[in-house]
C-alpha atoms as a PDB file:
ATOM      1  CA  UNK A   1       0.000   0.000   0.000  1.00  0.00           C
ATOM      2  CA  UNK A   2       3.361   2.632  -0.142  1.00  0.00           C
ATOM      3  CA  UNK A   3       2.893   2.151  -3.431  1.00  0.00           C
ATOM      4  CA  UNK A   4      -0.563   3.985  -3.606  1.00  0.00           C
ATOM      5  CA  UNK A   5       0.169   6.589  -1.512  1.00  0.00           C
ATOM      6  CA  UNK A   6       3.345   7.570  -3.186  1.00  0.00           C
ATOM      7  CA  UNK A   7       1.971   7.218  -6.826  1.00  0.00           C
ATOM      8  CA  UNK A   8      -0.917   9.623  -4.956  1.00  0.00           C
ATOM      9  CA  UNK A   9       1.962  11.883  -3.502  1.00  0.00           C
ATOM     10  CA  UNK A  10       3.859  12.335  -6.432  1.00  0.00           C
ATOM     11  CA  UNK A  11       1.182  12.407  -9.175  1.00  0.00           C
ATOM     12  CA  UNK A  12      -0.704  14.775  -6.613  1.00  0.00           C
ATOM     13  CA  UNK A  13       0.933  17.741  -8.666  1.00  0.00           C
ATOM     14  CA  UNK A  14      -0.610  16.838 -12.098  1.00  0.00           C
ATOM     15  CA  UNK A  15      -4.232  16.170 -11.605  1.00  0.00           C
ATOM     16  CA  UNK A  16      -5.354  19.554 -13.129  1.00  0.00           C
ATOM     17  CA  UNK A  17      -1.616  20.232 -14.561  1.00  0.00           C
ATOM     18  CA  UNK A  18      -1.358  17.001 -16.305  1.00  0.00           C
ATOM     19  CA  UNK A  19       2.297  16.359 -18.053  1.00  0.00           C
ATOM     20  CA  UNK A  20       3.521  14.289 -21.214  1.00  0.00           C
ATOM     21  CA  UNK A  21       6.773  15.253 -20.403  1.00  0.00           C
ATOM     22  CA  UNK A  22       8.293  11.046 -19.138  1.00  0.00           C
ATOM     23  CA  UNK A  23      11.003  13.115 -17.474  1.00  0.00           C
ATOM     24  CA  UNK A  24       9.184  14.559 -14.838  1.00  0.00           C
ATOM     25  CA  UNK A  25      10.080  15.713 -11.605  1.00  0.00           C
ATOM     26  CA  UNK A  26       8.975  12.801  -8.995  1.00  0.00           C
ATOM     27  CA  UNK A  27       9.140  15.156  -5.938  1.00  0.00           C
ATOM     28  CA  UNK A  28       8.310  18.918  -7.038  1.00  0.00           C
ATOM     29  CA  UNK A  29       6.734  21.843  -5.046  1.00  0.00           C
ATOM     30  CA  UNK A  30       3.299  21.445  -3.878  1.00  0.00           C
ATOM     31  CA  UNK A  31       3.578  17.403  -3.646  1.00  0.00           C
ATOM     32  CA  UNK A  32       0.947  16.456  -0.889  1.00  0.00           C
ATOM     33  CA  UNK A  33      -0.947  13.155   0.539  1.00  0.00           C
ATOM     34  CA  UNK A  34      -4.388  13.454  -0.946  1.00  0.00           C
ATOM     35  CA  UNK A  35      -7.541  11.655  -0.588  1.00  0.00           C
ATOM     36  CA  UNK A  36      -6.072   8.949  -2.308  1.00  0.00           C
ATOM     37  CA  UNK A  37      -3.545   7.975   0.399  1.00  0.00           C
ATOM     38  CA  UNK A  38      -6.458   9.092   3.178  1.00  0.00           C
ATOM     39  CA  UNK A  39      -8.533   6.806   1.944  1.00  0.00           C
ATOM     40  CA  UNK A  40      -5.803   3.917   1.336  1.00  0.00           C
ATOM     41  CA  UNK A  41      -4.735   4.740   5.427  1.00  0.00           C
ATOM     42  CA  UNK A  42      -8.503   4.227   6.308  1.00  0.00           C
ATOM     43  CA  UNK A  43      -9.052   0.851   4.873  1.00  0.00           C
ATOM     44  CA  UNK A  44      -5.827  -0.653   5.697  1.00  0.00           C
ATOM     45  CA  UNK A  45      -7.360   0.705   9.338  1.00  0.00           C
ATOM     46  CA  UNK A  46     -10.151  -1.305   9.094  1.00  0.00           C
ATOM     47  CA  UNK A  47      -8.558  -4.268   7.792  1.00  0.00           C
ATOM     48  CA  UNK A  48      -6.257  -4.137  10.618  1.00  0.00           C
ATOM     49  CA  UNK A  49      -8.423  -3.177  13.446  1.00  0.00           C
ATOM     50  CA  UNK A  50     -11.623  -5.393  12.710  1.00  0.00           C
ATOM     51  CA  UNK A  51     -13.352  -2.181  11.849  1.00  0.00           C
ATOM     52  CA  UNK A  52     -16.511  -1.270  10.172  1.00  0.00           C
ATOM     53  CA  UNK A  53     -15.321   0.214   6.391  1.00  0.00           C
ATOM     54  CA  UNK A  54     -18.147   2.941   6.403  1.00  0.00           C
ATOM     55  CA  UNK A  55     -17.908   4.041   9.578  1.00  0.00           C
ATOM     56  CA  UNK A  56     -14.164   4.397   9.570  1.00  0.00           C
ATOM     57  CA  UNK A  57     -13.848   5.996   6.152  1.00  0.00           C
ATOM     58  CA  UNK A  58     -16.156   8.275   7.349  1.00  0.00           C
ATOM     59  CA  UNK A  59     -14.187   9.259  10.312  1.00  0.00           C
ATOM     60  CA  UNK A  60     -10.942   9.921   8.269  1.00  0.00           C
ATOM     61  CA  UNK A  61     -13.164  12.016   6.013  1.00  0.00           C
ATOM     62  CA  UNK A  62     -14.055  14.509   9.158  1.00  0.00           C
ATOM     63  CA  UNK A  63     -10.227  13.854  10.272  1.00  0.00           C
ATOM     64  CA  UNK A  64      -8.314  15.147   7.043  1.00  0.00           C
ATOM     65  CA  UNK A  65     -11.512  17.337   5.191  1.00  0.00           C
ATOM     66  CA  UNK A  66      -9.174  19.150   2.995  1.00  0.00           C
ATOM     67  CA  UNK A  67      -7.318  15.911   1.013  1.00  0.00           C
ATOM     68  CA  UNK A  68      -9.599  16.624  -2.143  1.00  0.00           C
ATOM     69  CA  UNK A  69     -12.444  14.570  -1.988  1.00  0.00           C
ATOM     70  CA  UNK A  70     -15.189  14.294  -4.772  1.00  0.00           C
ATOM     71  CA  UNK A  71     -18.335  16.256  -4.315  1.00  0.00           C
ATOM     72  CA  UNK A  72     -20.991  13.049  -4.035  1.00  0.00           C
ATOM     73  CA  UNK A  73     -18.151  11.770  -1.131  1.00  0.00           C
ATOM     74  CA  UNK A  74     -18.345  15.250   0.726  1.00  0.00           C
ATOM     75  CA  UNK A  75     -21.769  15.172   0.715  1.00  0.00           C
ATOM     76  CA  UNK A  76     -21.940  11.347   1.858  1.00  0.00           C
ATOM     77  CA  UNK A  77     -18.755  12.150   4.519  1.00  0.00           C
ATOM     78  CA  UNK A  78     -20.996  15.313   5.824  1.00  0.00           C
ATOM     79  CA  UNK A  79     -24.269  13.274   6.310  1.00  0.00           C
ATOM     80  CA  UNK A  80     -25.498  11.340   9.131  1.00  0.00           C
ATOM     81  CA  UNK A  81     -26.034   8.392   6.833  1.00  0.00           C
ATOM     82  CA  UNK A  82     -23.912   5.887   5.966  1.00  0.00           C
ATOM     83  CA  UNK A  83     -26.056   4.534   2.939  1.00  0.00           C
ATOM     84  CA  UNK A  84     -23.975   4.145  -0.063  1.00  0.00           C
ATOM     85  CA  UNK A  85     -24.538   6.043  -3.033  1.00  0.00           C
ATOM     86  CA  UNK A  86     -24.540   3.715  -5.646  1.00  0.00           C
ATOM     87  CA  UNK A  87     -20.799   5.402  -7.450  1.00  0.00           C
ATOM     88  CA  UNK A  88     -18.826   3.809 -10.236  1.00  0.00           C
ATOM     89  CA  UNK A  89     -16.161   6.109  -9.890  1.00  0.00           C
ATOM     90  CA  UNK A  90     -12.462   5.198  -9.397  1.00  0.00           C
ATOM     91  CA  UNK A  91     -12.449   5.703  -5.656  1.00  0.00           C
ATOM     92  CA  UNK A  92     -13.106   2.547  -4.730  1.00  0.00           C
ATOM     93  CA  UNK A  93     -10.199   1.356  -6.440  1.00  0.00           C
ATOM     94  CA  UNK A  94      -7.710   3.978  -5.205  1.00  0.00           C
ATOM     95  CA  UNK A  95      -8.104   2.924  -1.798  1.00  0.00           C
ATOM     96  CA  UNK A  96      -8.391  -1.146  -2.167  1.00  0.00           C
ATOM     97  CA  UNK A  97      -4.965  -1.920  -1.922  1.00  0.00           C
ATOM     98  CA  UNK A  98      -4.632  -3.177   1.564  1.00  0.00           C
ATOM     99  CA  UNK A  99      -7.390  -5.433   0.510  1.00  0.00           C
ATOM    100  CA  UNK A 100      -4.793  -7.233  -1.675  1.00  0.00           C
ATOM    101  CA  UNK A 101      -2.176  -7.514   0.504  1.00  0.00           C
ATOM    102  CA  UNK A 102      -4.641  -8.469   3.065  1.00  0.00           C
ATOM    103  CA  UNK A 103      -6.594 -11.554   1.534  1.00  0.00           C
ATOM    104  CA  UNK A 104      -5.201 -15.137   2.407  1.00  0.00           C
ATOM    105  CA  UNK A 105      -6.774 -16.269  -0.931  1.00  0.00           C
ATOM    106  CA  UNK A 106      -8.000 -14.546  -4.153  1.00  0.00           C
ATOM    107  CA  UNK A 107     -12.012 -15.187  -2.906  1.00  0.00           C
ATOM    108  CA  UNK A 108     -10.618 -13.429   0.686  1.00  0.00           C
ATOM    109  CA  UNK A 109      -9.238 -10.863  -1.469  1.00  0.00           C
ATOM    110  CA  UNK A 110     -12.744 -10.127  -3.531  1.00  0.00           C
ATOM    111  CA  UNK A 111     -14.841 -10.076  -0.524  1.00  0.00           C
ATOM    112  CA  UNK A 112     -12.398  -7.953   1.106  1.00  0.00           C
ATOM    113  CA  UNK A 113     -12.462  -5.428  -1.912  1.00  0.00           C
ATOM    114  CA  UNK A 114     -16.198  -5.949  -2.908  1.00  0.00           C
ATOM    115  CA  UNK A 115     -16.454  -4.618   1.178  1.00  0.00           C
ATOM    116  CA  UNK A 116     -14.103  -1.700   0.940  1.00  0.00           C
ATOM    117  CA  UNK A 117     -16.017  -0.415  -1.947  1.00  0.00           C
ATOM    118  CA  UNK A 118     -20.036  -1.340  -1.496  1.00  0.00           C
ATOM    119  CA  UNK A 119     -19.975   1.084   1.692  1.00  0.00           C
ATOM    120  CA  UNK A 120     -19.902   3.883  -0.951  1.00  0.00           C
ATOM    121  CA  UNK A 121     -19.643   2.461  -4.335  1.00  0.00           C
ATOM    122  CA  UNK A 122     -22.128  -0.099  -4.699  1.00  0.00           C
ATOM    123  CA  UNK A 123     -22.476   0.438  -8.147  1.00  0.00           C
ATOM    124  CA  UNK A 124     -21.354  -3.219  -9.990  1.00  0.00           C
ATOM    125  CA  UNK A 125     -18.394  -1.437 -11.742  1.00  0.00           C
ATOM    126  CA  UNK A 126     -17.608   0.962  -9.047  1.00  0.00           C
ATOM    127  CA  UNK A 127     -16.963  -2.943  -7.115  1.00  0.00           C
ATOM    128  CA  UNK A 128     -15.598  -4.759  -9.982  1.00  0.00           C
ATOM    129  CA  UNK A 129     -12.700  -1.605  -9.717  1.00  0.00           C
ATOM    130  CA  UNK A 130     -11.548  -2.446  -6.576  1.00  0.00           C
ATOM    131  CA  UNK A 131     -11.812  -6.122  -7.051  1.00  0.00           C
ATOM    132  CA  UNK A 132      -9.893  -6.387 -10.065  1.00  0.00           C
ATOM    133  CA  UNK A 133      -6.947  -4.063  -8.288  1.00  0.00           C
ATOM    134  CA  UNK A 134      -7.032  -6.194  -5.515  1.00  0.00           C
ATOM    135  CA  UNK A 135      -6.416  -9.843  -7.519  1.00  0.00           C
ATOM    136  CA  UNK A 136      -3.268  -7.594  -9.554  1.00  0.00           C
ATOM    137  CA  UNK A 137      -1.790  -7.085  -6.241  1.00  0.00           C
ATOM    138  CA  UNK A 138      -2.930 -10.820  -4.849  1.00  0.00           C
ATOM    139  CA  UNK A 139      -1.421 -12.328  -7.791  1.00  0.00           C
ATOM    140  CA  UNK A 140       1.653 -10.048  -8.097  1.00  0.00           C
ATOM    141  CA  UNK A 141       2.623 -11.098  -4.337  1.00  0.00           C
ATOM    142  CA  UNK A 142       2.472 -15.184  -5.865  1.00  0.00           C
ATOM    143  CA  UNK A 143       4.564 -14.202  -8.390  1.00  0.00           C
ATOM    144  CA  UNK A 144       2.492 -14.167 -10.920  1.00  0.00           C
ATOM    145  CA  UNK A 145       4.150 -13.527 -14.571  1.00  0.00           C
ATOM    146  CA  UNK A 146       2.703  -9.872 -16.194  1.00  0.00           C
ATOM    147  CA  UNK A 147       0.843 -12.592 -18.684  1.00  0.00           C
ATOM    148  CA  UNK A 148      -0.591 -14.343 -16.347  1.00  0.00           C
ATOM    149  CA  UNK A 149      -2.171 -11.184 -14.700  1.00  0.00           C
ATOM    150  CA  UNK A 150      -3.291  -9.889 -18.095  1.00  0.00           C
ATOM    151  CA  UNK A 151      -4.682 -13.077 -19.116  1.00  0.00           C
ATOM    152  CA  UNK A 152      -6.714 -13.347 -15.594  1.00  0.00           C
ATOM    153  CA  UNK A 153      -8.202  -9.550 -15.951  1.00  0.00           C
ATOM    154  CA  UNK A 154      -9.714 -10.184 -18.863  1.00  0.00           C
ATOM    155  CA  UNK A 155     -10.979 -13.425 -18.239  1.00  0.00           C
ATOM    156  CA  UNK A 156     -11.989 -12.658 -14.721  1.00  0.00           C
ATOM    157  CA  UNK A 157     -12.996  -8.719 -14.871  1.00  0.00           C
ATOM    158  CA  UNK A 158     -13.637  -8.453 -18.640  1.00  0.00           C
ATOM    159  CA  UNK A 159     -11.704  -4.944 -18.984  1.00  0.00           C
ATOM    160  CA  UNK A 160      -9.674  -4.481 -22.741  1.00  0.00           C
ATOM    161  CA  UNK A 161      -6.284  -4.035 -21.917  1.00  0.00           C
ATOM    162  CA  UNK A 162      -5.752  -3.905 -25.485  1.00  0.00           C
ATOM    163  CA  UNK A 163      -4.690  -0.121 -25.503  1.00  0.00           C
ATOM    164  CA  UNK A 164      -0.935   0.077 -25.326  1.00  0.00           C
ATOM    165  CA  UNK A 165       1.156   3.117 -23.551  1.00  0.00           C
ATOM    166  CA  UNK A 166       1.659   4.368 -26.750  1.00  0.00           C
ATOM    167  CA  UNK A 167      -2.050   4.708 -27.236  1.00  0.00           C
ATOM    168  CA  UNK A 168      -2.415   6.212 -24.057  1.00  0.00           C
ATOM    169  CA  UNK A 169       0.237   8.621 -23.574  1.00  0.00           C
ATOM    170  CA  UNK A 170      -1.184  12.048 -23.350  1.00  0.00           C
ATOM    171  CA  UNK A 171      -4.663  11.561 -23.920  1.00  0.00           C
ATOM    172  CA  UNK A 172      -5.464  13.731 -20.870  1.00  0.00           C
ATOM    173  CA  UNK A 173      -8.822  12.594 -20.422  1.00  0.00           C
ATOM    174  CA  UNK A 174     -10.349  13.611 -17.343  1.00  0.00           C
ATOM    175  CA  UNK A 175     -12.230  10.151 -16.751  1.00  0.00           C
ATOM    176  CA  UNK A 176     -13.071   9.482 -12.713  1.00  0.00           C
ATOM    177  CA  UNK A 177     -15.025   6.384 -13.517  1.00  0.00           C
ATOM    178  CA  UNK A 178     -13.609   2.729 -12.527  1.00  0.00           C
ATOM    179  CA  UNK A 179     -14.107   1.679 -16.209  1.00  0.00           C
ATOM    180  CA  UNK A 180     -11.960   5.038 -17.795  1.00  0.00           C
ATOM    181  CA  UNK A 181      -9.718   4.262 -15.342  1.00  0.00           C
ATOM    182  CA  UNK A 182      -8.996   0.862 -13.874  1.00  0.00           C
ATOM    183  CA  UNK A 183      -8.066  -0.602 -17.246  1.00  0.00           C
ATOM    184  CA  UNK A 184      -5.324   2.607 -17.939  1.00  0.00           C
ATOM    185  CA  UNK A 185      -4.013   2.199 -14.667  1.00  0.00           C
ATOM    186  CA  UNK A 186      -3.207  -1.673 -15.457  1.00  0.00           C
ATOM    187  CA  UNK A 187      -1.513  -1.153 -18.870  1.00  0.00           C
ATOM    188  CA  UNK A 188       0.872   1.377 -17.354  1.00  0.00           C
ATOM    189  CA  UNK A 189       1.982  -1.153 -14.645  1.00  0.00           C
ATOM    190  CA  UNK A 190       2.018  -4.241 -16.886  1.00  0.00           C
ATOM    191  CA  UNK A 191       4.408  -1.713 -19.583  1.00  0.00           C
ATOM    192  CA  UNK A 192       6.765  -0.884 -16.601  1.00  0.00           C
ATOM    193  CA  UNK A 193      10.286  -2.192 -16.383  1.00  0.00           C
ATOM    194  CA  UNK A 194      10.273  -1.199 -12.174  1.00  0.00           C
ATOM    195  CA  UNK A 195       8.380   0.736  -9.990  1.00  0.00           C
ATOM    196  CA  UNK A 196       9.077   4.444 -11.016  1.00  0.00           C
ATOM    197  CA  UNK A 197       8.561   3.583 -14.281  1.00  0.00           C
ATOM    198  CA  UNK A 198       4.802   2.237 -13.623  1.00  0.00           C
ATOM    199  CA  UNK A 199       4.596   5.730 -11.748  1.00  0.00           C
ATOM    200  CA  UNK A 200       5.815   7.566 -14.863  1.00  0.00           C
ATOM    201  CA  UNK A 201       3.710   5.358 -18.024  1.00  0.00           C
ATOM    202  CA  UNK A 202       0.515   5.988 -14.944  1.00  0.00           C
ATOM    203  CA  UNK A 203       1.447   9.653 -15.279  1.00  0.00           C
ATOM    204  CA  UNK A 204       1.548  10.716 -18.668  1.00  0.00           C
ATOM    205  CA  UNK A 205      -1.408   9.000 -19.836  1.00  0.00           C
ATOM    206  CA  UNK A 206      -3.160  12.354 -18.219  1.00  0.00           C
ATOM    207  CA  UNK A 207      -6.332  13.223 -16.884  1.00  0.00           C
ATOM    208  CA  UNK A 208      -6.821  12.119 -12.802  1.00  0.00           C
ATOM    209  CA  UNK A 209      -2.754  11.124 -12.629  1.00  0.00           C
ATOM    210  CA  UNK A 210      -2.744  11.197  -8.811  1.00  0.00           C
ATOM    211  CA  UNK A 211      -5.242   8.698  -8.609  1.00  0.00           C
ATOM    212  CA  UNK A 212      -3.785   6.446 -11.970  1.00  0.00           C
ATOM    213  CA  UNK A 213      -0.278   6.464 -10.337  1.00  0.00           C
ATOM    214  CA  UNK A 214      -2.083   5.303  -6.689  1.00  0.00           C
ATOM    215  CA  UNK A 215      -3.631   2.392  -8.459  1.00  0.00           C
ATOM    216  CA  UNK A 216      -0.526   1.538 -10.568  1.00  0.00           C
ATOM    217  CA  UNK A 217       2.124   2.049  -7.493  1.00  0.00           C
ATOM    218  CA  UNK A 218      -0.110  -0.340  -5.667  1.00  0.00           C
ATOM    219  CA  UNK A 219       0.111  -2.745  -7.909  1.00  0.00           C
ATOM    220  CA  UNK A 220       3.828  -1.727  -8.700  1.00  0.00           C
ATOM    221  CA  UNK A 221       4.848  -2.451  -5.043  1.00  0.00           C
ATOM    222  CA  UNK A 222       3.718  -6.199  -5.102  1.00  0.00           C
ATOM    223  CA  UNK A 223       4.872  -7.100  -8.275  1.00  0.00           C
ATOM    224  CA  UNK A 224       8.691  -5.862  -7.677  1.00  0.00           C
ATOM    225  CA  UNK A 225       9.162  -6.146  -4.548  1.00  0.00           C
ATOM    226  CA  UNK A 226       8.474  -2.706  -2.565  1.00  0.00           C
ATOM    227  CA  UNK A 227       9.929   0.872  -3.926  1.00  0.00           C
ATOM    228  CA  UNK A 228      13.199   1.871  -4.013  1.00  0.00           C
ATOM    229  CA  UNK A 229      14.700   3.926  -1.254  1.00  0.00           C
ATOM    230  CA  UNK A 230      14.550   7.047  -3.444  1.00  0.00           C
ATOM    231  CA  UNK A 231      10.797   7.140  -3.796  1.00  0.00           C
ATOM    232  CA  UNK A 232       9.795   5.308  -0.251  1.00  0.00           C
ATOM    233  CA  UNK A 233      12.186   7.879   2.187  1.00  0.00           C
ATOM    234  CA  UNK A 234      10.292  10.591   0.748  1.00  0.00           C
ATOM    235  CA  UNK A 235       7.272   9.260   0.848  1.00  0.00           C
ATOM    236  CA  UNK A 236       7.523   8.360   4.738  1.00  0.00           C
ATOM    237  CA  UNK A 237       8.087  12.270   5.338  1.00  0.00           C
ATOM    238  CA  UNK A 238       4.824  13.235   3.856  1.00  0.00           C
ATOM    239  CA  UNK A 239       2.706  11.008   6.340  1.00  0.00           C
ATOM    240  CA  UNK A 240       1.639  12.403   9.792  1.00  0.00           C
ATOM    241  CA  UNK A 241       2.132  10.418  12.871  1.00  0.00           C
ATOM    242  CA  UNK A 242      -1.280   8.781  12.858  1.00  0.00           C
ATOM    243  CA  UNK A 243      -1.059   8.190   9.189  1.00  0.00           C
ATOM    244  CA  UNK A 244       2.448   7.219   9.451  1.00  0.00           C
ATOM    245  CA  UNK A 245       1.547   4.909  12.940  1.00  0.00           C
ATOM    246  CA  UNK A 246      -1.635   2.895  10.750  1.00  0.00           C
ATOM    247  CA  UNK A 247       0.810   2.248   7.868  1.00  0.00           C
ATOM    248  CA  UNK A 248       3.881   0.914   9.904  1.00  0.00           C
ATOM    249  CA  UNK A 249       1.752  -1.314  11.156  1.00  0.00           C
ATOM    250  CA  UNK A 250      -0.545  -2.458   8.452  1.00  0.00           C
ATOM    251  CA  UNK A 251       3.173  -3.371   6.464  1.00  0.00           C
ATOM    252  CA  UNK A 252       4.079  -5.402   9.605  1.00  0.00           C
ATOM    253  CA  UNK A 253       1.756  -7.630   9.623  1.00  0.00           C
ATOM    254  CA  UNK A 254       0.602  -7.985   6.099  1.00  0.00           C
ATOM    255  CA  UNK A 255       3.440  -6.942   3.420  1.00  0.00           C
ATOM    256  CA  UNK A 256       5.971  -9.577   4.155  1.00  0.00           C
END
């Protein structure tokens, strides 16, 4: 789960000043931990804790208000209720990644993502988002060959990964929904060589980058390994305590 919240962190920059440019700087001015990585920290809470999704989700909502939320989540994190409202949008897949580092098995993993999500996004694709991040980062941790995890997407999820970086690069495309955004986010990790680089290709493709490079850094993380020193060191310094304190010990006990 680094992984997301530095791909948040660092593509946190270029959601509304999106880049082409592969060069980029990872770490420039006005970096920050967004709702992406708030969200990420709140699930991995649950998860650890035995707590209710909603509930806590909610309560990091009112804890860190100004992380950039969507309007239909402000209204939902303001309200007394916590009825979902039915969302297809990529947020339940930004913030699954503890699910799939989580799960004992790939049906542990679903139900753990279908759970994450349904407490807000109960819409079938705004679940089918989170679960199909989740069984990347399940069967990265086996091991699992890049063609294997293509092969099992579409099979299992349905989503054309046919679209190659090259297609993708720059299209700048403003797309918040699982199914504009779930299916980018994959190709740029299965096209990287290492984790940067599936931070970079998640990048340039445009549009919501923060949240692209948080779904592609999760997945990044599992398949090689962790992040390199250069990326994770910064990344720690961006966390508060609390943030910082759920994190150390989500990785303790699940990322072996």
């Amino acid at each position: 789960m680094l992984g997301a919240i530095a791909g948040d962190i660092i593509g946190s920059i270029y959601e509304h000043h999106n880049t082409t440019d592969w060069n980029f700087p990872l770490f420039g001015p006005g970096c920050r931990v967004t709702d992406d990585s708030v969200l990420t920290i709140a699930v991995a809470d649950a998860i650890l804790n035995g707590l209710p999704f909603g509930e806590t989700i909610k309560a990091y909502y009112r804890r860190y208000p100004q992380a950039g939320y969507g309007k239909r989540f402000r209204d939902w994190g303001d309200s007394d209720s916590l009825e979902p409202y039915y969302s297809y949008g990529n947020g339940s897949a930004m913030r699954v990644s503890p699910a799939g580092w989580a799960g004992n098995d790939l049906p542990e993993v679903l139900k753990l993502a279908e759970q994450s999500a349904a407490c807000t996004h109960n819409h079938p694709e705004g679940i089918q988002g989170a679960q199909a991040i989740a069984a990347v980062i399940y069967w990265a941790r086996l091991g699992k060959p890049k063609s294997e995890i293509r092969e099992g997407i579409i099979r299992e999820f349905e989503y054309d990964l046919s679209a190659t970086m090259a297609d993708l690069k720059g299209m700048c495309i403003f797309d918040v929904t699982c199914e504009g955004s779930v299916p980018q986010a994959i190709s740029a990790f299965l096209e990287s060589d290492d984790f940067e680089s599936a931070i970079r290709n998640a990048i340039v493709i445009g549009g919501d980058s923060d949240t692209l490079a948080c779904m592609a850094g999760a997945m990044a993380e599992a398949f090689y390994g962790g992040l390199p020193a250069t990326i994770a060191e910064p990344v720690w310094r961006y966390l508060d305590a609390p943030l910082r304190q759920v994190v150390e010990a989500f990785r303790g006990k699940f990322v072996k």
